[in-house]
PDB file of N, CA and C in Angstrom:
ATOM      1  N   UNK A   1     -38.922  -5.529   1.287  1.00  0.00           N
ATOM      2  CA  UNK A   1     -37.815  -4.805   1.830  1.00  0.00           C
ATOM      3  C   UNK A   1     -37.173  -3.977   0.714  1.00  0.00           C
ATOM      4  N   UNK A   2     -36.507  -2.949   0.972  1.00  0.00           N
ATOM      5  CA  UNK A   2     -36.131  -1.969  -0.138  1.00  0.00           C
ATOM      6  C   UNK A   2     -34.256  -1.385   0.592  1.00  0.00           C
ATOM      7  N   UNK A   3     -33.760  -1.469   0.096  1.00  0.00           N
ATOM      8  CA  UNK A   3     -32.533  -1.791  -0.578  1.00  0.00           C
ATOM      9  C   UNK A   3     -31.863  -0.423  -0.658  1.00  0.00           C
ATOM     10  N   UNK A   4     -31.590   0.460   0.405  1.00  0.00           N
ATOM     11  CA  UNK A   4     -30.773   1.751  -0.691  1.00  0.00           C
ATOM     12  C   UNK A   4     -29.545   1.830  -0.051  1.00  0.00           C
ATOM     13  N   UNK A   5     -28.750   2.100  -1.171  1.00  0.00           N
ATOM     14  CA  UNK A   5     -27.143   2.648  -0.926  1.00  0.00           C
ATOM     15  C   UNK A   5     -27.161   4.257  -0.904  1.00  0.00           C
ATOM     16  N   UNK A   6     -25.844   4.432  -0.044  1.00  0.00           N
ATOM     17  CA  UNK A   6     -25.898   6.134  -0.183  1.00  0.00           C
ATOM     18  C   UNK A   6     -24.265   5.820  -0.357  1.00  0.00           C
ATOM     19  N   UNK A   7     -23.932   6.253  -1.349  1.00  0.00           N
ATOM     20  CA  UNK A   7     -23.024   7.145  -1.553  1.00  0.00           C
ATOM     21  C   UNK A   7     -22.313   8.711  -0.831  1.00  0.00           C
ATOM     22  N   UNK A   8     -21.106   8.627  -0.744  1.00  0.00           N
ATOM     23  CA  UNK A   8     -20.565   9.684   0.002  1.00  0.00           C
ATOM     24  C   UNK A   8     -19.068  10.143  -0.889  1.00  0.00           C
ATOM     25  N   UNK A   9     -19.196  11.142  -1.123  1.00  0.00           N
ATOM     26  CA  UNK A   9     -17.906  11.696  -2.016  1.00  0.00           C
ATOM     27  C   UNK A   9     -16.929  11.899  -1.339  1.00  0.00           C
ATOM     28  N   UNK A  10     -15.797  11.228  -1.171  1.00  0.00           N
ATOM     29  CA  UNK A  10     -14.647  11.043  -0.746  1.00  0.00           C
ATOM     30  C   UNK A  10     -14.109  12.710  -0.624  1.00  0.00           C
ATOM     31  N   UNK A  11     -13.391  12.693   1.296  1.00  0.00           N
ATOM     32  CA  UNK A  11     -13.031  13.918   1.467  1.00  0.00           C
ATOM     33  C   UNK A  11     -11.215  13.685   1.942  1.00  0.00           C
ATOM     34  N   UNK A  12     -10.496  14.868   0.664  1.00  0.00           N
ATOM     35  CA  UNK A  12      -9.261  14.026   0.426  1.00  0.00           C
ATOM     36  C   UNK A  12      -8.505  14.508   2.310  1.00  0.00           C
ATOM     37  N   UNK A  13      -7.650  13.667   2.760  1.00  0.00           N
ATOM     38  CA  UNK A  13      -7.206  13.813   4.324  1.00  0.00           C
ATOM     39  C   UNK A  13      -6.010  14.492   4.027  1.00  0.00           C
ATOM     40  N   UNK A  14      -5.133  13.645   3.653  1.00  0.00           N
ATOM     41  CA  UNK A  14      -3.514  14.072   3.232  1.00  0.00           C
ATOM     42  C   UNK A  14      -2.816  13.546   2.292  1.00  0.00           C
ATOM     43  N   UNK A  15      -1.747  14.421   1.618  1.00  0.00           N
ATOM     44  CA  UNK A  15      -0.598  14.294   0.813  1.00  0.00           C
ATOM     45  C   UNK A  15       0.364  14.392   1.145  1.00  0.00           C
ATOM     46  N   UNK A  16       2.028  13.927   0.787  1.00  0.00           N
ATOM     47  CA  UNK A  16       3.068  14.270   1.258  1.00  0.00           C
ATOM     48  C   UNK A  16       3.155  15.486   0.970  1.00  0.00           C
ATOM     49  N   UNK A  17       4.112  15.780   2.251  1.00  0.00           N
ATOM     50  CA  UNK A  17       4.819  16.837   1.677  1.00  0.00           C
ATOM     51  C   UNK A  17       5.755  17.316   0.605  1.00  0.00           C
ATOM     52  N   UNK A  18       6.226  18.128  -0.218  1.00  0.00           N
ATOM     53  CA  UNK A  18       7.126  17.673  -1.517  1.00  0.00           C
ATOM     54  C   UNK A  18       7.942  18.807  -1.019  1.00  0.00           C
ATOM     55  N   UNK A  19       8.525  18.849  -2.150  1.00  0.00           N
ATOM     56  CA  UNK A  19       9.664  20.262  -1.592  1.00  0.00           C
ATOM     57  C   UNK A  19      10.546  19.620  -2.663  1.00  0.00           C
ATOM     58  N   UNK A  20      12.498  20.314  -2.313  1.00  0.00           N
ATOM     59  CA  UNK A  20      13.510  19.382  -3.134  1.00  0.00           C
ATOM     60  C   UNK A  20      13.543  18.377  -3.183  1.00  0.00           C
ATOM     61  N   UNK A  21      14.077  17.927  -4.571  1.00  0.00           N
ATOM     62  CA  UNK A  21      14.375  16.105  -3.964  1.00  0.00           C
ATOM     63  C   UNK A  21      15.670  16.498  -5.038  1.00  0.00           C
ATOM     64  N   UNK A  22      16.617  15.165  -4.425  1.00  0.00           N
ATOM     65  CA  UNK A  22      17.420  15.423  -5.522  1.00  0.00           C
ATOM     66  C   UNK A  22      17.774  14.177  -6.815  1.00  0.00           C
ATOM     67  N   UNK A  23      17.849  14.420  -7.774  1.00  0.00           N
ATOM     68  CA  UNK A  23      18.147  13.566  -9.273  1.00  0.00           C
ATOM     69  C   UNK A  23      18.351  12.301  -8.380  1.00  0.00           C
ATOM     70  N   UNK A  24      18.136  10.846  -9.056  1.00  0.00           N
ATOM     71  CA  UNK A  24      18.650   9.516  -8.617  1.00  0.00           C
ATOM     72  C   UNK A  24      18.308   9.281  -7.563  1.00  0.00           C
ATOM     73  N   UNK A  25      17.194  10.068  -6.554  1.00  0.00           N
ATOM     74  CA  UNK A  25      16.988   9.539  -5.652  1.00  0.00           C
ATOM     75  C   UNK A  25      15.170   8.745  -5.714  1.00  0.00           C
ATOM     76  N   UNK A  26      15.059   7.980  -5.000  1.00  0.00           N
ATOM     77  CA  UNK A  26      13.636   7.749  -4.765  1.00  0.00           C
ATOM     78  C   UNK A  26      13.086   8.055  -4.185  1.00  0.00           C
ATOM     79  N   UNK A  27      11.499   8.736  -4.580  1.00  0.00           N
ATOM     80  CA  UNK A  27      11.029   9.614  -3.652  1.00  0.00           C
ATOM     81  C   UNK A  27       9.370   9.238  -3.943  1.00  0.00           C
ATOM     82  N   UNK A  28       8.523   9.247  -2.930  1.00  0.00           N
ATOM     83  CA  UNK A  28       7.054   8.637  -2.874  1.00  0.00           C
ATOM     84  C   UNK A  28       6.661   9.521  -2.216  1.00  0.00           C
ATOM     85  N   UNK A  29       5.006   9.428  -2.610  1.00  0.00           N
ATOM     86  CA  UNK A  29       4.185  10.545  -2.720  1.00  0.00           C
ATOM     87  C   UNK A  29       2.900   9.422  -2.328  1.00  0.00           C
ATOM     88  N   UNK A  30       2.102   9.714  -1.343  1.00  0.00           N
ATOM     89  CA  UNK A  30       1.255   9.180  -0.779  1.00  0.00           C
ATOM     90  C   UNK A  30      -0.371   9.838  -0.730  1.00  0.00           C
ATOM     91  N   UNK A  31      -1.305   9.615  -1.635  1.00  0.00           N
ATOM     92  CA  UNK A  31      -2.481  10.645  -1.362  1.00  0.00           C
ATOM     93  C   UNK A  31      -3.589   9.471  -0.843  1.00  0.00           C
ATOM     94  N   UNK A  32      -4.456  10.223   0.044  1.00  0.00           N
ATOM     95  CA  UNK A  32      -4.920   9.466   1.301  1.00  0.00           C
ATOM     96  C   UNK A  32      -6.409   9.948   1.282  1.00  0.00           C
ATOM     97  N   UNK A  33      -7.362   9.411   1.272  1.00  0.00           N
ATOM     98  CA  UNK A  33      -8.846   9.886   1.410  1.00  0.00           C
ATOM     99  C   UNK A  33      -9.657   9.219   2.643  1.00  0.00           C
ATOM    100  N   UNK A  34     -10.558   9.881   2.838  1.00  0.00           N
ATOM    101  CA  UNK A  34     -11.790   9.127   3.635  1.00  0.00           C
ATOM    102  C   UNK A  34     -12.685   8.956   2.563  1.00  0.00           C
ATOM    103  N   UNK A  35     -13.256   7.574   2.652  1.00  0.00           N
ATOM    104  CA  UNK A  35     -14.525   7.426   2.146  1.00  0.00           C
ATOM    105  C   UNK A  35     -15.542   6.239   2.542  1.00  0.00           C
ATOM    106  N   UNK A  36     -16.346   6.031   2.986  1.00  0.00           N
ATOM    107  CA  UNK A  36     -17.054   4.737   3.053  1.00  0.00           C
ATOM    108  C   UNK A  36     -17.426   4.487   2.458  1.00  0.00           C
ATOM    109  N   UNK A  37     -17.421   4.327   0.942  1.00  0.00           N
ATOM    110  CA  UNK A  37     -17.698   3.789  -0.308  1.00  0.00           C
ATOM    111  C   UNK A  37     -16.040   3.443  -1.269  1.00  0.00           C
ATOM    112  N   UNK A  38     -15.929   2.890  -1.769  1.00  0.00           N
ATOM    113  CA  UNK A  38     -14.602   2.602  -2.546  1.00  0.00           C
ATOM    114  C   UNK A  38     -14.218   4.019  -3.789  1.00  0.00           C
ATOM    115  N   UNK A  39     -13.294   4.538  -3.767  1.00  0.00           N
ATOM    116  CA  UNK A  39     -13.375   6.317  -4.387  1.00  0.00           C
ATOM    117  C   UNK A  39     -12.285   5.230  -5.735  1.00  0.00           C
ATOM    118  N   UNK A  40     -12.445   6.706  -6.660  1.00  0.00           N
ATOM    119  CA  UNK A  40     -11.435   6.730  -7.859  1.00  0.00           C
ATOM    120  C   UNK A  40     -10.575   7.252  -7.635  1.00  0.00           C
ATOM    121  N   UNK A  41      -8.780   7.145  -6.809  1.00  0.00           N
ATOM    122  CA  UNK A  41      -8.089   7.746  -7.113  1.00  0.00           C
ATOM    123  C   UNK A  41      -6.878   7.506  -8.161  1.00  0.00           C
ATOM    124  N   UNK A  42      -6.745   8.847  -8.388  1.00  0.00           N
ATOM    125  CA  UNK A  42      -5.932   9.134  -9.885  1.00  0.00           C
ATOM    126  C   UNK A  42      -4.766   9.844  -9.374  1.00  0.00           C
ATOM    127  N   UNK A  43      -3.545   9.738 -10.041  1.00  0.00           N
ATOM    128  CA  UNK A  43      -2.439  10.661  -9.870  1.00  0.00           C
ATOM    129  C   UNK A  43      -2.769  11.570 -11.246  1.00  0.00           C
ATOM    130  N   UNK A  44      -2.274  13.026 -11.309  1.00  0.00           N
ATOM    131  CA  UNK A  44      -2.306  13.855 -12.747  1.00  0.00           C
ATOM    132  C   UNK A  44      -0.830  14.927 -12.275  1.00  0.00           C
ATOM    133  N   UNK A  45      -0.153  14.757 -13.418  1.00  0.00           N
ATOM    134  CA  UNK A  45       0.518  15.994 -13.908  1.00  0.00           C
ATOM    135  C   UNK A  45       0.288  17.187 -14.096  1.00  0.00           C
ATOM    136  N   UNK A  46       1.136  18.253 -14.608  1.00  0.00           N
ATOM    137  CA  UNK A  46      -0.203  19.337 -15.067  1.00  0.00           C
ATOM    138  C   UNK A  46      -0.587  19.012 -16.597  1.00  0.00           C
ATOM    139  N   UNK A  47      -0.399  18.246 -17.354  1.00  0.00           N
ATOM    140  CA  UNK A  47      -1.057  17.608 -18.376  1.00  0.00           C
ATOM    141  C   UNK A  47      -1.701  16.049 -18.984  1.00  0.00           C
ATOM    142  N   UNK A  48      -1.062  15.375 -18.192  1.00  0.00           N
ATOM    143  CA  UNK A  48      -1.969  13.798 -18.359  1.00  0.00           C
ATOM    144  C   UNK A  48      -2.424  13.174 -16.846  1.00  0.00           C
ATOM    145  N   UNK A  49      -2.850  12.349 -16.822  1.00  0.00           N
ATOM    146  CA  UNK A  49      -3.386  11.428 -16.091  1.00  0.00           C
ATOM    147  C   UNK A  49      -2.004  10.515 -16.169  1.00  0.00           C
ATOM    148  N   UNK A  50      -1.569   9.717 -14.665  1.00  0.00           N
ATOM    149  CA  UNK A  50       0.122   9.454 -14.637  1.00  0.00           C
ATOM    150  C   UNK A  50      -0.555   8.117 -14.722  1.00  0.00           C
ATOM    151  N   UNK A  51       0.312   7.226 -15.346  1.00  0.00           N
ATOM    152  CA  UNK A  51       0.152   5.717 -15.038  1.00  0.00           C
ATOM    153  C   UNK A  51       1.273   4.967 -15.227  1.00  0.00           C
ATOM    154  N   UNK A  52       1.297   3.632 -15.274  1.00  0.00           N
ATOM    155  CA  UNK A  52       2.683   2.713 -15.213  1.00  0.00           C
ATOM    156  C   UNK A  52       3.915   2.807 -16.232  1.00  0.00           C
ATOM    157  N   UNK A  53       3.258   3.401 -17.371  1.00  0.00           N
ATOM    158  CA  UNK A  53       3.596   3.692 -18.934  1.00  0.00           C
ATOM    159  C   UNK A  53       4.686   4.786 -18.100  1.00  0.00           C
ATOM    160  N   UNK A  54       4.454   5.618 -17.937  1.00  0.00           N
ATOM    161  CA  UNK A  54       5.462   6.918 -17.459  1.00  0.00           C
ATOM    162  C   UNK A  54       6.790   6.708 -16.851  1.00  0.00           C
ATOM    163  N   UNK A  55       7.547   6.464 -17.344  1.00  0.00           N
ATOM    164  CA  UNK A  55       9.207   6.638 -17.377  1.00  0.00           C
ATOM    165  C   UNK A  55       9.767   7.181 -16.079  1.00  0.00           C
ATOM    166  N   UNK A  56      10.588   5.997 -14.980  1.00  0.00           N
ATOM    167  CA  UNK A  56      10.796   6.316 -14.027  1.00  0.00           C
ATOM    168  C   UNK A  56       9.475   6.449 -12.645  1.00  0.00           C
ATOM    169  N   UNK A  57       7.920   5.865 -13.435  1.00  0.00           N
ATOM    170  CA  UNK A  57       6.978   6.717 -12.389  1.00  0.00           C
ATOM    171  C   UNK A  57       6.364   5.137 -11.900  1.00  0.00           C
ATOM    172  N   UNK A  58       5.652   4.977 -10.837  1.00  0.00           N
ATOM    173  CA  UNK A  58       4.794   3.637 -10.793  1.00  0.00           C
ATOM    174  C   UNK A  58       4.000   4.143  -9.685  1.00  0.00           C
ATOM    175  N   UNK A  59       2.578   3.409 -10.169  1.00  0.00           N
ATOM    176  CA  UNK A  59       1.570   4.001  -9.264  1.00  0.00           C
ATOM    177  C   UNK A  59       0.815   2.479  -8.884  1.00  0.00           C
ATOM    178  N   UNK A  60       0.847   3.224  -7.690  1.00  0.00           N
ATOM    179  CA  UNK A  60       0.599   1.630  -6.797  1.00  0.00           C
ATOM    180  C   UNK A  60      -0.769   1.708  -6.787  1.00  0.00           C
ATOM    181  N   UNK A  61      -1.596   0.594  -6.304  1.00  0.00           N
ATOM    182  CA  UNK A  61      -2.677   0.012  -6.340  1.00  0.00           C
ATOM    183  C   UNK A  61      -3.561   1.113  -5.427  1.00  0.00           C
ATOM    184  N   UNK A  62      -5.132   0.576  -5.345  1.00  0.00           N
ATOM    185  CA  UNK A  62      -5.842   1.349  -4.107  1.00  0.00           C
ATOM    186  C   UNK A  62      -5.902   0.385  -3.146  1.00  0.00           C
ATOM    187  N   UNK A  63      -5.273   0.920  -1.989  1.00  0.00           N
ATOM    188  CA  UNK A  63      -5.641   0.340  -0.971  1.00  0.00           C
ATOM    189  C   UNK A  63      -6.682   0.956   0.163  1.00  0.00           C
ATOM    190  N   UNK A  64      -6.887  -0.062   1.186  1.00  0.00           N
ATOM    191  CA  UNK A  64      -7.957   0.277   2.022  1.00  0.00           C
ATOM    192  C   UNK A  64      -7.750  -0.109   3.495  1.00  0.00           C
ATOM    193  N   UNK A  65      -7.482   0.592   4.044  1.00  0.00           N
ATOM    194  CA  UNK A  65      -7.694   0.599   5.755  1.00  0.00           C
ATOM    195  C   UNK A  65      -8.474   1.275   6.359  1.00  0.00           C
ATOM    196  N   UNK A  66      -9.382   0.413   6.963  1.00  0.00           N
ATOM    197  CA  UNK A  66     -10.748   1.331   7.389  1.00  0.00           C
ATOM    198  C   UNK A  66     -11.645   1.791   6.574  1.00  0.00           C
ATOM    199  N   UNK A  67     -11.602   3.039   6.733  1.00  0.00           N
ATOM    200  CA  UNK A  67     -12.085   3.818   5.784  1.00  0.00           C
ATOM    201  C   UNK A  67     -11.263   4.879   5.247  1.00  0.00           C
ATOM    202  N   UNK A  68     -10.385   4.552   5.650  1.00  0.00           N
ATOM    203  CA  UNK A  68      -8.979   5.706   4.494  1.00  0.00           C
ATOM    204  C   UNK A  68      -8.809   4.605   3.230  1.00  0.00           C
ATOM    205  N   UNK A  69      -8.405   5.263   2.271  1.00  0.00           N
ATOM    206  CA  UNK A  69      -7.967   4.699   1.105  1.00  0.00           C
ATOM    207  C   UNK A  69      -6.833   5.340   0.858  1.00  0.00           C
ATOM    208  N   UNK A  70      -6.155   4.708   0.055  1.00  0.00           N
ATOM    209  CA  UNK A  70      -4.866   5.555  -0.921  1.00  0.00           C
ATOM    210  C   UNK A  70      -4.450   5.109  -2.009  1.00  0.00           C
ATOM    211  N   UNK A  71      -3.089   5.675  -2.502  1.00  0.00           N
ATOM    212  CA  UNK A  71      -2.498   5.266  -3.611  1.00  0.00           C
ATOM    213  C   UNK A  71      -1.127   6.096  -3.448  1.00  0.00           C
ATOM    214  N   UNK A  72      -0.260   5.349  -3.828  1.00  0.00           N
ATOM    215  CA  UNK A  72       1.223   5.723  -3.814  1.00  0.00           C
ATOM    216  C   UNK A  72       1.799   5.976  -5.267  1.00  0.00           C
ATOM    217  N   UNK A  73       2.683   6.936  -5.262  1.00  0.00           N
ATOM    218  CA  UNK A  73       3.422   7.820  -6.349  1.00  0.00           C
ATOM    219  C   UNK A  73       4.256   7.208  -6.487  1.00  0.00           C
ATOM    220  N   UNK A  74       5.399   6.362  -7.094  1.00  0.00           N
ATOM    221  CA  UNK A  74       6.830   6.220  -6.465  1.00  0.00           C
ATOM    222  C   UNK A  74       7.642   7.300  -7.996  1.00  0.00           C
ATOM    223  N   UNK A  75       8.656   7.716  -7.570  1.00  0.00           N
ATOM    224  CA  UNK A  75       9.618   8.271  -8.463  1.00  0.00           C
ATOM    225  C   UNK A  75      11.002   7.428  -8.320  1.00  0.00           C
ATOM    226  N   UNK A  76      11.168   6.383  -9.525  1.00  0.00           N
ATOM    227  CA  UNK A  76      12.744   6.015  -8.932  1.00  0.00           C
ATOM    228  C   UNK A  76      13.265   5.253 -10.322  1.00  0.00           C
ATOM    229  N   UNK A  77      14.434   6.254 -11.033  1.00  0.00           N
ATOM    230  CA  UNK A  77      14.784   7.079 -10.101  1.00  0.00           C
ATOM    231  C   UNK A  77      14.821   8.397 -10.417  1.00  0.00           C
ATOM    232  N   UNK A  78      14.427   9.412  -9.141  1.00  0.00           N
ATOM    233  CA  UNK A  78      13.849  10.718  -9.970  1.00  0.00           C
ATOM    234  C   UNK A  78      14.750  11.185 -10.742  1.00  0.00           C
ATOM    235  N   UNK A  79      14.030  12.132 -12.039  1.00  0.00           N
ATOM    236  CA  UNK A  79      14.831  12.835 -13.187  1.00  0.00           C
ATOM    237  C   UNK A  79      14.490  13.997 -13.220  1.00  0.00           C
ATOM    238  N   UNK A  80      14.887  14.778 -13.644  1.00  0.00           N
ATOM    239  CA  UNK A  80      14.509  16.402 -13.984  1.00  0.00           C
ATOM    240  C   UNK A  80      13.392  16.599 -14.685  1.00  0.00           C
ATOM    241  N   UNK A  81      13.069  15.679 -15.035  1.00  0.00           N
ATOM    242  CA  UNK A  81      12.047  15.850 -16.090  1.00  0.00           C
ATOM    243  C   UNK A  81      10.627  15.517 -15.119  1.00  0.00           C
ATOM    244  N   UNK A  82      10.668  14.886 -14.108  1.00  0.00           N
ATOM    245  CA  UNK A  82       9.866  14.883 -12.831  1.00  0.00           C
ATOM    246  C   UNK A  82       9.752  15.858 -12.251  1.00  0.00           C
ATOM    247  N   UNK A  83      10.188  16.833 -12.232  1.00  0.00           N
ATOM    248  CA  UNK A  83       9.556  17.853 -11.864  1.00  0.00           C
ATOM    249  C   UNK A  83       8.417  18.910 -11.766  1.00  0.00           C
ATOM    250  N   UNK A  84       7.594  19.290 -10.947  1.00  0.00           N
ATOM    251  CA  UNK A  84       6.640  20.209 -11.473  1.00  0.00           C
ATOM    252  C   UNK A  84       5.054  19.770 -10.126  1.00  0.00           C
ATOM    253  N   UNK A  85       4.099  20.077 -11.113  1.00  0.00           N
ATOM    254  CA  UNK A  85       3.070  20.040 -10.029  1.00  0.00           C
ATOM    255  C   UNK A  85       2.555  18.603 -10.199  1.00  0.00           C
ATOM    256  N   UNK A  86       1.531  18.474  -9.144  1.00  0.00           N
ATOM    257  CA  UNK A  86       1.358  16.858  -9.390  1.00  0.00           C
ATOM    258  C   UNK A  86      -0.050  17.039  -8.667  1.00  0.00           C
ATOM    259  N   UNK A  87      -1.609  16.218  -9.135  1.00  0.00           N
ATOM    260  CA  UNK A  87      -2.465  16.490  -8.641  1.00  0.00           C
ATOM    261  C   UNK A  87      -3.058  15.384  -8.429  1.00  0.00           C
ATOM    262  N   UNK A  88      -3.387  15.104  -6.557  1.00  0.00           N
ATOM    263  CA  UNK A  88      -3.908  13.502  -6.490  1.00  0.00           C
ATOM    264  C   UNK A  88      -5.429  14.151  -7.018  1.00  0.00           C
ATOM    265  N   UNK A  89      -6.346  13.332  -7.210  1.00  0.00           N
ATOM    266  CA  UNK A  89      -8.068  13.564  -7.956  1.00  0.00           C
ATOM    267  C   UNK A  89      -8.551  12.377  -6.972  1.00  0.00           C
ATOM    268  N   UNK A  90      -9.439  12.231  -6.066  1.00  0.00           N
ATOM    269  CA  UNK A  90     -10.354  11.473  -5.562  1.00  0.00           C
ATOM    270  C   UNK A  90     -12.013  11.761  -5.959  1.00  0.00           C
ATOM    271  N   UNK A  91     -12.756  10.563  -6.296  1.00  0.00           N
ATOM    272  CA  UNK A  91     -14.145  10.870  -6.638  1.00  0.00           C
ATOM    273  C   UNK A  91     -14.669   9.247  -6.540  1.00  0.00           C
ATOM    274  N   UNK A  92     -16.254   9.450  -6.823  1.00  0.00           N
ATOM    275  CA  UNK A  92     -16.906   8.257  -6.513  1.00  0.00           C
ATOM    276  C   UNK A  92     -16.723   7.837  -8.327  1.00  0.00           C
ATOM    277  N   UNK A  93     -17.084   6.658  -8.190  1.00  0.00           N
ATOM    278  CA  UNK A  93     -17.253   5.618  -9.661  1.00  0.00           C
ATOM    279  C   UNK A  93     -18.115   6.239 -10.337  1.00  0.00           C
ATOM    280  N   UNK A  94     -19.491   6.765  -9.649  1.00  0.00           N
ATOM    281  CA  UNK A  94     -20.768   7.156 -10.576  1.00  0.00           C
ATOM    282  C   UNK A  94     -20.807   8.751 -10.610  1.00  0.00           C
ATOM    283  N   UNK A  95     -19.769   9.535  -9.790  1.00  0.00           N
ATOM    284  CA  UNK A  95     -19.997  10.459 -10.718  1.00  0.00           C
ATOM    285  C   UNK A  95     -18.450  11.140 -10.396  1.00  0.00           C
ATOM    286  N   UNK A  96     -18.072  11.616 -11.927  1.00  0.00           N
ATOM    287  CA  UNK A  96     -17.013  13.073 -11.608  1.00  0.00           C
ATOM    288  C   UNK A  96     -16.835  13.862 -11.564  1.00  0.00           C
ATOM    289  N   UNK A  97     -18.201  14.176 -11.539  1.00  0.00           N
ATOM    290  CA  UNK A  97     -18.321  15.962 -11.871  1.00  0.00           C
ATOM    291  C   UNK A  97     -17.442  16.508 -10.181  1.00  0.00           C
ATOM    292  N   UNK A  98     -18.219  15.702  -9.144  1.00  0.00           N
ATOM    293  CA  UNK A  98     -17.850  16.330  -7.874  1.00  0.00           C
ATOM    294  C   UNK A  98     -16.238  15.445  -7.052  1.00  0.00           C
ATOM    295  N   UNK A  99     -15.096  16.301  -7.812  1.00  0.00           N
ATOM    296  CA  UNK A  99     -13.938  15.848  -7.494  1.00  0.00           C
ATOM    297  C   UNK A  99     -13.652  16.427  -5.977  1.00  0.00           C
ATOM    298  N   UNK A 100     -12.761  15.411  -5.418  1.00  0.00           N
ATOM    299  CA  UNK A 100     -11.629  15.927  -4.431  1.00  0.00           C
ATOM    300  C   UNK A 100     -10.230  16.042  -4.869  1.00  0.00           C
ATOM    301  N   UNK A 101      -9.597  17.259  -4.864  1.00  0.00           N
ATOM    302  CA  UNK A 101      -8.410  17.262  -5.521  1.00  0.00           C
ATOM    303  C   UNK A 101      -7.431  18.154  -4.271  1.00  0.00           C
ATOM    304  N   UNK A 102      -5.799  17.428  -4.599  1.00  0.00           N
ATOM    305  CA  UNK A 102      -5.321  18.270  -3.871  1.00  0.00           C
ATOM    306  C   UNK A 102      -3.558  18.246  -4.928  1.00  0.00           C
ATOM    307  N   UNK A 103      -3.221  19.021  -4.854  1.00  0.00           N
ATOM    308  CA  UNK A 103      -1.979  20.078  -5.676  1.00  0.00           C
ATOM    309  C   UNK A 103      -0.586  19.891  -4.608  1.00  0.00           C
ATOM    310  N   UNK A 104       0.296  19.410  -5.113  1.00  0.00           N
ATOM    311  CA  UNK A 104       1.452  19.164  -4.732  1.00  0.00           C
ATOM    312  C   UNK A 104       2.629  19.473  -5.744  1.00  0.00           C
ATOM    313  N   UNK A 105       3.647  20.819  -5.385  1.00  0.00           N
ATOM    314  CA  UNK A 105       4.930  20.764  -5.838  1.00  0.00           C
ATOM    315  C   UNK A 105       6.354  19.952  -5.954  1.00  0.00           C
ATOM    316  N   UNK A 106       7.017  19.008  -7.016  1.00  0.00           N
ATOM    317  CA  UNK A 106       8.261  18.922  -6.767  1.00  0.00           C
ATOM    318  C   UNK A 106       9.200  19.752  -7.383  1.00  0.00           C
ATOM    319  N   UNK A 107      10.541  20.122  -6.559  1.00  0.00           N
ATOM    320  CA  UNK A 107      11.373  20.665  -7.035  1.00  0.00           C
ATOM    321  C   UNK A 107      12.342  19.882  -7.244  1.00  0.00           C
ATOM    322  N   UNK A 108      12.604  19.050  -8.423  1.00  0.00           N
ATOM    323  CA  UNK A 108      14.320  18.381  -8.749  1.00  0.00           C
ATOM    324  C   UNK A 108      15.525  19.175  -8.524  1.00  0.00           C
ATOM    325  N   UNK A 109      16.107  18.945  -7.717  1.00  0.00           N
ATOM    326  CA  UNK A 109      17.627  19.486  -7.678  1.00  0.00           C
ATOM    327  C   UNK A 109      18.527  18.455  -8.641  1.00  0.00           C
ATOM    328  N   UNK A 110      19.358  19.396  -9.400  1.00  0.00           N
ATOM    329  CA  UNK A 110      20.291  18.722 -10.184  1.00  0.00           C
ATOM    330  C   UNK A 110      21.927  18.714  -9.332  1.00  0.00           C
TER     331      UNK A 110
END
């Protein structure tokens, strides 16, 4: 008997919507994929890769329903310095060349 897996590159579904938010408030950001294989998702800035380390930021686990997956943003509590673009990245484990990415604005109101 012979044994094959297929792989399928995660196709991203939805993100919140962003728009204003204002200072001190808490605000979550939800990015959502299909995949029938378990995907890599990542939160990114427009310069690092976001993780727990990041001041005010926490990024929740992957979860799985069905075949949607996700991962949650939280901001709390947001600062000005949170502001800007924010990019969820979905992809398989074995490769990254072939990303799913999707681009989301916040605007901090002071």
């Amino acid at each position: 008997m012979i044994n094959v897996t297929v792989y399928v590159n995660p196709l991203l579904i939805s993100i919140n919507t962003a728009g204003s938010q204002k200072i001190g408030s808490t605000y979550t950001l939800q990015c959502i994929v299909t995949s029938v294989n378990t995907p890599t998702i990542i939160w990114k800035n427009s310069t690092d890769i976001i993780s727990n380390t990041s001041v005010g930021i926490e990024v929740g686990d992957l979860v799985n329903d069905g075949d949607a997956w996700s991962v949650i943003l939280t901001f709390s509590p947001l600062r000005q310095s949170h502001g800007g673009e924010y990019v969820c990245i979905a992809y398989m484990n074995f490769d990254e060349s072939d990303i799913t990415n999707e681009t989301i604005t916040i605007d901090v109101i002071i």
